[in-house]
Protein backbone atom coordinates (compact mmCIF):
# COMPACT_ATOMS: atom_id res chain seq x y z
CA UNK A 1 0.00 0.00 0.00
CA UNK A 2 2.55 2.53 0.76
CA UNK A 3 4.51 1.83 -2.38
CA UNK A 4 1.03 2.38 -4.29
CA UNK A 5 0.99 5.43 -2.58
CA UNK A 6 4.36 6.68 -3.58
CA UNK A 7 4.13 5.60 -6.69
CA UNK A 8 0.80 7.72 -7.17
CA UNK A 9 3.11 10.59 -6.04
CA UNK A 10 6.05 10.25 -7.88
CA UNK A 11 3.05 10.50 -11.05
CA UNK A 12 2.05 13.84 -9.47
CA UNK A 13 5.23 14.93 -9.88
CA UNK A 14 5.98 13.86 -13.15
CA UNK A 15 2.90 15.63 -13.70
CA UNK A 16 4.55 18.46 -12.06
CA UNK A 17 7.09 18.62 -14.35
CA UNK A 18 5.60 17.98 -17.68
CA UNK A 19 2.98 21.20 -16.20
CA UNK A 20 6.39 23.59 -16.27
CA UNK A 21 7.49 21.94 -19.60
CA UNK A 22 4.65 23.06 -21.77
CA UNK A 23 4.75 26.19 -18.98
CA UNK A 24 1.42 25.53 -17.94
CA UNK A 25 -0.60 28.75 -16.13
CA UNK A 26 1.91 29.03 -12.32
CA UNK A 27 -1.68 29.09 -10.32
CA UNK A 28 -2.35 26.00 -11.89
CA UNK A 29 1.21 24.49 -11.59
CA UNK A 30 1.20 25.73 -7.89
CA UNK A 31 -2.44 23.80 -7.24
CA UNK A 32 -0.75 20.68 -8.02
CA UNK A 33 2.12 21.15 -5.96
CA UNK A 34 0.01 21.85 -2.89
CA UNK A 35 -2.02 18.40 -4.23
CA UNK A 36 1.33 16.53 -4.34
CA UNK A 37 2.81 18.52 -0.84
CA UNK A 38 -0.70 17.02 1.09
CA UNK A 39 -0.24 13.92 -0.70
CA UNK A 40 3.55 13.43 1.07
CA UNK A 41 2.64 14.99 4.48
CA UNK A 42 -0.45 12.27 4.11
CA UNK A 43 2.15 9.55 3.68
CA UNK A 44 4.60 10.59 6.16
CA UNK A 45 1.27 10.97 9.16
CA UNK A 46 0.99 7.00 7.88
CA UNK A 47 4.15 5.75 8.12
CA UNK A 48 5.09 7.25 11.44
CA UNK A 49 1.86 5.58 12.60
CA UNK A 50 3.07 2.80 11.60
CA UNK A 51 6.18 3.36 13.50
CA UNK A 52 4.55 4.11 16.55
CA UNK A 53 2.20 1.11 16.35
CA UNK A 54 4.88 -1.37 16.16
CA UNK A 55 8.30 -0.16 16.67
CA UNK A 56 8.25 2.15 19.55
CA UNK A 57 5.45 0.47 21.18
CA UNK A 58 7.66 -2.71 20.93
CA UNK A 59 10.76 -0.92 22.37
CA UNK A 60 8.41 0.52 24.88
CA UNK A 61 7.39 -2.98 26.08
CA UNK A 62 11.36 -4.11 26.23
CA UNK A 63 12.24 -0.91 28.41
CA UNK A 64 15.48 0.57 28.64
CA UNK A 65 17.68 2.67 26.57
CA UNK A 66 15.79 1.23 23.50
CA UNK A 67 12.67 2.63 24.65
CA UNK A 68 14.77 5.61 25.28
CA UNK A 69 16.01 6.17 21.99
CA UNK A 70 12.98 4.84 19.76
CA UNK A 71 10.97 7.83 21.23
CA UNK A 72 13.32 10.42 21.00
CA UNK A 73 13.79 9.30 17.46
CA UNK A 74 9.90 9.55 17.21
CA UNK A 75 9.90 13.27 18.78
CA UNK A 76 12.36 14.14 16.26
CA UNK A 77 10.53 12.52 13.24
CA UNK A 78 7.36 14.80 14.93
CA UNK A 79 9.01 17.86 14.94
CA UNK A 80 10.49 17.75 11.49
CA UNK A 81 6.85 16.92 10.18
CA UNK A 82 5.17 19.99 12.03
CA UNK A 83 8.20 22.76 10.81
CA UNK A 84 7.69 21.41 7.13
């Protein structure tokens, strides 16, 4: 599923690019880029579920400087995906 989803994206931007090619209208170029920006910040929300659901909840479990590190890794991963 994520695959499909990147793949999907990496179309959008293709699309992207063939817009600026035949130098489509900008308003219309910069539509799609918004389009293509949600469609990433959609994928990244999913995969760092993902991450929490099994990887940090795992190291959780175990305890210990895992735990420690998994969710500071995960704060990190957070706070890059609210300042972009």
């Amino acid at each position: 599923a994520q695959l499909k989803r990147l793949r999907r994206i990496e179309g959008q931007i293709r699309g992207l690019q063939r817009m600026v090619d035949h130098d489509e209208y900008c308003i219309d170029v910069l539509t799609q880029v918004s389009a293509a920006t949600r469609a990433l910040q959609a994928f990244s929300l999913d995969l760092l579920e993902g991450h929490m659901a099994s990887c940090v909840v795992d190291a959780a479990a175990r305890g210990g400087a895992e735990a420690e590190e998994k969710i500071r890794e995960a704060n990190q991963a957070i706070a890059r995906l609210v300042r972009s």
